[in-house]
Protein backbone atom coordinates (compact mmCIF):
# COMPACT_ATOMS: atom_id res chain seq x y z
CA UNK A 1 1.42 -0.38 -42.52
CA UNK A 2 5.27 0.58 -40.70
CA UNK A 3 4.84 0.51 -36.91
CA UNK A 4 4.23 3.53 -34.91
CA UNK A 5 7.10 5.12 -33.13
CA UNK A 6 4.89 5.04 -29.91
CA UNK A 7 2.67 3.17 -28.28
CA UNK A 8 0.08 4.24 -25.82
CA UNK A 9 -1.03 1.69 -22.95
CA UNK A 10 -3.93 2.79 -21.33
CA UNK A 11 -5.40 -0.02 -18.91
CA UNK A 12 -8.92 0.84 -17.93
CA UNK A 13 -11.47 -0.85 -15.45
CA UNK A 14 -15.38 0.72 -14.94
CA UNK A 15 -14.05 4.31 -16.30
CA UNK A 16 -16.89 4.96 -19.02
CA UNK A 17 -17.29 8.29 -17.95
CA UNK A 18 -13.81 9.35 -17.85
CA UNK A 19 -11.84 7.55 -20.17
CA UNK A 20 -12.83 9.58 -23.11
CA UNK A 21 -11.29 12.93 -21.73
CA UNK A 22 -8.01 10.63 -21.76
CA UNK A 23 -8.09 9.17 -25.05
CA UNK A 24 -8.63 12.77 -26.70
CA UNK A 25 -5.68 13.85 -24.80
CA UNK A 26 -3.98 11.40 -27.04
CA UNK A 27 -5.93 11.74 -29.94
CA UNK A 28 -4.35 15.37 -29.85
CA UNK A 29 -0.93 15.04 -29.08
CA UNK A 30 1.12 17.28 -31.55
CA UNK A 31 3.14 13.90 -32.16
CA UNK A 32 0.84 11.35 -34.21
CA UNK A 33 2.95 9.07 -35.39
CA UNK A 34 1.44 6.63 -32.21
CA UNK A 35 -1.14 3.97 -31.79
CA UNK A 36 -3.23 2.93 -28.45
CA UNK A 37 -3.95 -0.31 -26.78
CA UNK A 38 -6.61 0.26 -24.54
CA UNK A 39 -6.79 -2.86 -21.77
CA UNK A 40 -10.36 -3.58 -20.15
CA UNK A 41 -9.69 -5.27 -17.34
CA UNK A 42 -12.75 -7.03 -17.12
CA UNK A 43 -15.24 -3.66 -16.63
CA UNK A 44 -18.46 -4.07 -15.70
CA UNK A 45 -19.97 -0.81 -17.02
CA UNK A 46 -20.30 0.57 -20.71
CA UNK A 47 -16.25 0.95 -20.99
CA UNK A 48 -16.43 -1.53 -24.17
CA UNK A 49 -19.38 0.24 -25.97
CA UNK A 50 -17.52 3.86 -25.21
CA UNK A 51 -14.41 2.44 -27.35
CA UNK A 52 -15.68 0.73 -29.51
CA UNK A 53 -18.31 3.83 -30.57
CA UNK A 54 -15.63 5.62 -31.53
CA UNK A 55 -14.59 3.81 -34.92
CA UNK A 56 -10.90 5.17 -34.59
CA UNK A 57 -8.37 2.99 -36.74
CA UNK A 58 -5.30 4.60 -34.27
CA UNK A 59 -6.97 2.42 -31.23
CA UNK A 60 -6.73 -1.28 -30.44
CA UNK A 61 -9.14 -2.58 -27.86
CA UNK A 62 -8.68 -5.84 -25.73
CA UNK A 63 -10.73 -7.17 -22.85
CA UNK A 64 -9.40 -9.23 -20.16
CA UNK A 65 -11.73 -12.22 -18.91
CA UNK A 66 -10.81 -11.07 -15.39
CA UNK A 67 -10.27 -8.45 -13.41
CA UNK A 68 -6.63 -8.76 -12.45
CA UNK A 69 -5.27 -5.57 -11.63
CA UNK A 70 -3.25 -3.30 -13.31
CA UNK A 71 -0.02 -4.46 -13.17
CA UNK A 72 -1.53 -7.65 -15.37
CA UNK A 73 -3.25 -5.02 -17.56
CA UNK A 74 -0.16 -3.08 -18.44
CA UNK A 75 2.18 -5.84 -19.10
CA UNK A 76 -0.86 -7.61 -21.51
CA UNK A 77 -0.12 -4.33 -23.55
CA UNK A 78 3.59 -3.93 -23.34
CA UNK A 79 3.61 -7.65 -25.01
CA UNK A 80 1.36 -6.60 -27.76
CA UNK A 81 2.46 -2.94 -28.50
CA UNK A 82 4.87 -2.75 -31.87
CA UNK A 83 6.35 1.00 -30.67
CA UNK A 84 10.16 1.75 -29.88
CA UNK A 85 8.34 3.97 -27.27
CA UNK A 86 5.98 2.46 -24.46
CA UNK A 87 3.68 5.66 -23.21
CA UNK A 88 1.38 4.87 -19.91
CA UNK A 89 -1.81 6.74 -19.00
CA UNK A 90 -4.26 6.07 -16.45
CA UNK A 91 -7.70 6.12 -18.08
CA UNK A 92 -9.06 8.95 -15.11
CA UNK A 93 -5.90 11.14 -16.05
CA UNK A 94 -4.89 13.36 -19.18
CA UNK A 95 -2.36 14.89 -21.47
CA UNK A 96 -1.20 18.08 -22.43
CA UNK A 97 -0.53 18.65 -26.05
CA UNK A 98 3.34 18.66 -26.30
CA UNK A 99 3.59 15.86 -23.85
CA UNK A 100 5.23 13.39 -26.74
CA UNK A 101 6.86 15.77 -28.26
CA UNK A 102 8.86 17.66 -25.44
CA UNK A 103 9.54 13.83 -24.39
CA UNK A 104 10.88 12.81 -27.53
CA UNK A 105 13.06 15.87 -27.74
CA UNK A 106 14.69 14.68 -24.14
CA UNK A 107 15.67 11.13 -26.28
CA UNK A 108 16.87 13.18 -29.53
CA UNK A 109 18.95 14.45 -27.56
CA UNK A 110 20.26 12.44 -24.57
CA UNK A 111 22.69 9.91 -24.13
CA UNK A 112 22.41 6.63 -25.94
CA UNK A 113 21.71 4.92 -22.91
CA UNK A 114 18.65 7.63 -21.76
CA UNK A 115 15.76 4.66 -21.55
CA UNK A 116 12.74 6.34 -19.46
CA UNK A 117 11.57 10.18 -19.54
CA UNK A 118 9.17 11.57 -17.08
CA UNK A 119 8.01 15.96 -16.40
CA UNK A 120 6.31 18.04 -14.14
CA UNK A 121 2.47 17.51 -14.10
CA UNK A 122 -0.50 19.41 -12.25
CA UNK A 123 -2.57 17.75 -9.83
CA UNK A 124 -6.13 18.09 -9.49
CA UNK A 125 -7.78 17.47 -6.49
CA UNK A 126 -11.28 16.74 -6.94
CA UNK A 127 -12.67 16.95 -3.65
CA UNK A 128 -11.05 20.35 -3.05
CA UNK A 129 -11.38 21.21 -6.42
CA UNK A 130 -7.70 22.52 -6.26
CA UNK A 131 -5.36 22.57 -9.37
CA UNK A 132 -1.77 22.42 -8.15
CA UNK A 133 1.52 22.21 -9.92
CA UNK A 134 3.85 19.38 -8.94
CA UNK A 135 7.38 20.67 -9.61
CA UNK A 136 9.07 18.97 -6.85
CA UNK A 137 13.09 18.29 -6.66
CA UNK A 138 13.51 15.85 -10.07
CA UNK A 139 16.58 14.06 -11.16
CA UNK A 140 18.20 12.68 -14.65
CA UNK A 141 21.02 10.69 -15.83
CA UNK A 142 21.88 7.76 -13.42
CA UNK A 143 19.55 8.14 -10.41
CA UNK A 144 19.64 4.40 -9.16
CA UNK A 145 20.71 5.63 -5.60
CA UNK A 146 17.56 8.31 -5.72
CA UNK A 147 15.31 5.31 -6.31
CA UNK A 148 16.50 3.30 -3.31
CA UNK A 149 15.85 6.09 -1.10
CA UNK A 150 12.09 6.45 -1.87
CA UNK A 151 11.94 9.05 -5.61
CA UNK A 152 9.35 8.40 -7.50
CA UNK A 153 7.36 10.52 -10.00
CA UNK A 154 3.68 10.56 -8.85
CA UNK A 155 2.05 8.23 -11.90
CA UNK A 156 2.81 5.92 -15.08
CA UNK A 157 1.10 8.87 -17.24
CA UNK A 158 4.12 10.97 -17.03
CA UNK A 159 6.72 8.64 -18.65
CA UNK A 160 8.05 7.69 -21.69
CA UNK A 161 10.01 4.10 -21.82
CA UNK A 162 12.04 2.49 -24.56
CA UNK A 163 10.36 -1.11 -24.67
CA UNK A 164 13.90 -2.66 -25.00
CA UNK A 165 13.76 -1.33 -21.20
CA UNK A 166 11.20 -2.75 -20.17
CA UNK A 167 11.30 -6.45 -22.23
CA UNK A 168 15.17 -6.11 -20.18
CA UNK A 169 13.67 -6.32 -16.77
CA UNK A 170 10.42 -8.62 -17.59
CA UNK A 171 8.18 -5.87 -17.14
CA UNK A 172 5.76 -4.75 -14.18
CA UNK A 173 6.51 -7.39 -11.12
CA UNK A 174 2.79 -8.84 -10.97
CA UNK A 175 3.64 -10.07 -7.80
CA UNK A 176 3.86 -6.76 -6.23
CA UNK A 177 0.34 -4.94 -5.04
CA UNK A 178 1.90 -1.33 -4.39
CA UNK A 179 4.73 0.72 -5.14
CA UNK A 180 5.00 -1.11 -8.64
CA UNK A 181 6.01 2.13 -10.30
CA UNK A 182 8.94 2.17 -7.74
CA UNK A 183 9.69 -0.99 -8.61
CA UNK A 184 9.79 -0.64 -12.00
CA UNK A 185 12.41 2.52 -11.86
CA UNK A 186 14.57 1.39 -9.59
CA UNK A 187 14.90 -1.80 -12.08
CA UNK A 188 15.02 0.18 -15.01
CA UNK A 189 17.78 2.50 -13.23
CA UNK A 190 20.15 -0.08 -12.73
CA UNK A 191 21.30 0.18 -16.65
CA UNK A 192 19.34 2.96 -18.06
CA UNK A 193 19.56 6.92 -17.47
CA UNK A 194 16.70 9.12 -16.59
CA UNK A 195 15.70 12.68 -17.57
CA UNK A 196 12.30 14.97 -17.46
CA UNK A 197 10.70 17.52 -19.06
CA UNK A 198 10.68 20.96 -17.17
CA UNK A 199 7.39 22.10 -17.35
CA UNK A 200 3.90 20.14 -17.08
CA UNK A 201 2.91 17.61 -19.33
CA UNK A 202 0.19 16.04 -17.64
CA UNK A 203 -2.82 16.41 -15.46
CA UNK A 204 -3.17 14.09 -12.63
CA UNK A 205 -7.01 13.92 -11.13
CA UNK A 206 -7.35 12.56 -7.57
CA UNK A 207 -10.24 10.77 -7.86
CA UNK A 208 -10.36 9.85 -4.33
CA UNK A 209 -12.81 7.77 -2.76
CA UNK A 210 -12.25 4.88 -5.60
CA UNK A 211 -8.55 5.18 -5.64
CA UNK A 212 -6.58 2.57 -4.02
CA UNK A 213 -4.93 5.40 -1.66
CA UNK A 214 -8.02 5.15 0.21
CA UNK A 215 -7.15 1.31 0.44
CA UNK A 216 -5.32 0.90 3.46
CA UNK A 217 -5.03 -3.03 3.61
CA UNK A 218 -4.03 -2.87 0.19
CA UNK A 219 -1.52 -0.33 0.91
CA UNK A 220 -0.50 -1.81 4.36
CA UNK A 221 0.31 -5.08 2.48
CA UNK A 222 2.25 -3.71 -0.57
CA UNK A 223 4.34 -2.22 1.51
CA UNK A 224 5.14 -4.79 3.64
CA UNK A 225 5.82 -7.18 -0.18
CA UNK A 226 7.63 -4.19 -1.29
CA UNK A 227 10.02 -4.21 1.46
CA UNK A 228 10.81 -8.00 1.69
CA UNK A 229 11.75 -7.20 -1.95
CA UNK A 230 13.96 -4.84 -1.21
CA UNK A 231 15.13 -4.06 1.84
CA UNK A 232 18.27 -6.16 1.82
CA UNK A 233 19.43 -4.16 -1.65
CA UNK A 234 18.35 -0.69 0.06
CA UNK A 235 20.88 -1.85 3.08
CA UNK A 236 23.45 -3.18 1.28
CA UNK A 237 23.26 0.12 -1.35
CA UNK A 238 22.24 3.24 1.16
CA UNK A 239 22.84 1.44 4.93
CA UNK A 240 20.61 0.94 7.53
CA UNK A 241 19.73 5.23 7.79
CA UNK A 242 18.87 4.85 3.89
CA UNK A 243 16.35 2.10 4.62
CA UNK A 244 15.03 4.30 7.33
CA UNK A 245 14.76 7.35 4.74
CA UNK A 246 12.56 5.16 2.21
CA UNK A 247 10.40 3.57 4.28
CA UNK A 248 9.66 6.94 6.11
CA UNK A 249 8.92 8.28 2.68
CA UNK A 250 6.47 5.42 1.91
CA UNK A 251 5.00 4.99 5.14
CA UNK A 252 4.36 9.02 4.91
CA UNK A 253 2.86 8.22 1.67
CA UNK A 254 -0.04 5.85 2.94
CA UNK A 255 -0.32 8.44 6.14
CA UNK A 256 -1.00 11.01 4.36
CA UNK A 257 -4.35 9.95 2.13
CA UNK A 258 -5.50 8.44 4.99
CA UNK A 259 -5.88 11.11 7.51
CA UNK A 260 -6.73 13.73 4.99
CA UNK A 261 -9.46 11.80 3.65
CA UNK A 262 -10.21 9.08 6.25
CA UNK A 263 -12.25 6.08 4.48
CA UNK A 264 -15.09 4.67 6.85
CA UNK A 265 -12.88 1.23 7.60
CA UNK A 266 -9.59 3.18 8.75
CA UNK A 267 -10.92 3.34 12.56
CA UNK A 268 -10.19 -0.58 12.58
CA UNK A 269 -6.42 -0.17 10.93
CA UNK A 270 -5.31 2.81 12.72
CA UNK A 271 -3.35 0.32 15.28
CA UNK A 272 -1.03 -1.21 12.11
CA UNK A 273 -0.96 2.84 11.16
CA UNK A 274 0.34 3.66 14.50
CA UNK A 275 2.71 0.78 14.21
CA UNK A 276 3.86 2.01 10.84
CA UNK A 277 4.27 5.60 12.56
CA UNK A 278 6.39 4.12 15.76
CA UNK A 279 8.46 1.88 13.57
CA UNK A 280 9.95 4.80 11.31
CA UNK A 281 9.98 6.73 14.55
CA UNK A 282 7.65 9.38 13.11
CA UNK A 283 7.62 13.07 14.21
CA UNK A 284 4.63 14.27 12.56
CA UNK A 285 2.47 14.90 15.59
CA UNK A 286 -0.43 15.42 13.85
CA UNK A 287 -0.73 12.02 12.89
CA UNK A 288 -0.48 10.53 15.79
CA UNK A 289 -3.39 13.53 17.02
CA UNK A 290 -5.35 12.34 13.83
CA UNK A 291 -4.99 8.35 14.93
CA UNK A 292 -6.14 9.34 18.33
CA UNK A 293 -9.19 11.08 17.37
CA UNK A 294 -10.03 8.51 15.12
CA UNK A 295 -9.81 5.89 17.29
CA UNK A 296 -12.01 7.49 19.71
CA UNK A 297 -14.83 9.14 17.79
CA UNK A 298 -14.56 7.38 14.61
CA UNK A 299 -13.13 8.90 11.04
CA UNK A 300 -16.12 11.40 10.50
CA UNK A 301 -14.03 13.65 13.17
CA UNK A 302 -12.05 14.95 10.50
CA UNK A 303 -14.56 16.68 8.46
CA UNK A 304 -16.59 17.80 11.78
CA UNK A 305 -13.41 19.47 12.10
CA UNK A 306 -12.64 21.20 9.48
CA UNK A 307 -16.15 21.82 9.27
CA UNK A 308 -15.63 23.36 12.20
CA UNK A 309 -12.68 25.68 11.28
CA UNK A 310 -13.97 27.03 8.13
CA UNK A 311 -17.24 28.38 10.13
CA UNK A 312 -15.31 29.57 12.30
CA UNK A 313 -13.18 31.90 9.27
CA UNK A 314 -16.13 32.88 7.76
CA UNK A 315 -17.61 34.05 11.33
């Protein structure tokens, strides 16, 4: 049997109710000529039964002994997969048909040194039950510099990566607890060219609640290990207003889950918040309002709030 031209990594961990929706996004992909290593890492739940029910000869299955996160996860099937292509989805997200194929088009016909293609996607909010198209400002060819100042594509499901790219820079940094996809471009940038797709070829859910957004330690820290990383490169590369322009972009990016959907535990970090906030020198009033409020009454404030508000409109 000849290798596929892709492989499809898709590291899972408690997701038996989900993770079928993914692999059938796979399963019909217009572009078959693929295989998928699906990585327990170390579920609990009926993940293992779910995959192995369905009897498909296109899927490998592995289970990890431990849970170990999914940086660990992801590399365990880089090192196995036989594909010239490396293709990432999160087991809670999805595919649209011509995902592969538009993709694949991109490296037909880019330059020779093209080694990671990423698209639009749609994002779908599952507490607002809100479908909304992420189009943002995207770059291609050598984007290195957009990297250093904070870019990066919302998930792993969107891209497409030669493995030569990734076995170059030793794959996902395991030592890293956030911001590993940023991590990963901006190492992958250094001798590789980007491009996307312009239209959506994915569908992002927000399954917030279990996400680690909602995970502010785990957030707080990663950023701070992030930074020690690479703060000295941003500097040296962008100056001392470009390191101010990424970490106000990442610091915006823990904000931002936070306050609109405030976990019980955030009344106790809202100081390190603030500190975030002060040290990037912050304008958004509203968060410091939204720290304030919290502080005082406790996260439910939020939704008594808007709670509030949207009685009010219908009044």
């Amino acid at each position: 049997m000849t290798d596929p031209l892709v492989s499809v990594i898709i590291p899972t961990y408690n997701r038996e109710t989900l993770i079928i929706k993914a692999i059938n996004s796979v399963l019909k992909q217009s572009f078959q000529d693929l295989n998928i290593l699906i990585i327990d890492d170390a579920s609990t739940d009926g993940t293992e039964s779910v995959i192995r029910n369905l009897n498909n000869n296109k899927i490998k299955y592995y289970k990890l002994e431990k849970n170990s996160g999914q940086c660990i996860a992801r590399n365990y099937g880089i090192k196995r997969a036989t594909g010239k292509f490396i293709a990432f989805l999160d087991s809670d997200d999805e595919w649209l048909p011509e995902k592969l194929t538009k993709q694949l088009e991109c490296y037909k016909n880019g330059p020779a040194n093209l080694g990671s293609v990423y698209g639009y996607s749609y994002s779908m909010d599952m507490i607002k039950n809100k479908t909304t198209l992420v189009n943002g400002k995207y770059y291609r060819g050598n984007i290195h510099d957009k990297f250093l100042q904070g870019f990066c594509p919302s998930t792993p499901s969107l891209f497409l990566i030669k493995k030569e790219a990734l076995e170059k820079i030793n794959y996902f940094d395991e030592e890293l607890i956030t911001f590993v996809d940023l991590d990963l471009h901006i190492r992958i940038s250094k001798d590789y060219a980007f491009d996307f797709v312009e239209e959506p070829i994915i569908i992002k859910y927000e399954q917030i609640g279990d996400q680690y957004v909602n995970n502010f330690e785990k957030r707080y820290n990663g950023y701070i290990l992030f930074m020690n990383k690479w703060e000295k490169e941003i500097i040296k590369n962008n100056g001392i207003d470009g390191l101010k322009v990424i970490k106000t972009h990442l610091v915006n990016s823990i904000a931002n889950p936070m306050f609109n959907h405030p976990p019980k535990n955030l009344r106790k970090n809202i100081p390190k918040l603030l500190k975030l906030l002060i040290e990037i020198r912050s304008k958004r009033a509203k968060y410091y309002f939204k720290a304030l409020l919290i502080l005082i009454f406790g996260p439910g404030i939020i939704y008594t709030i808007r709670k509030g508000i949207k009685k009010t409109k219908k009044d």
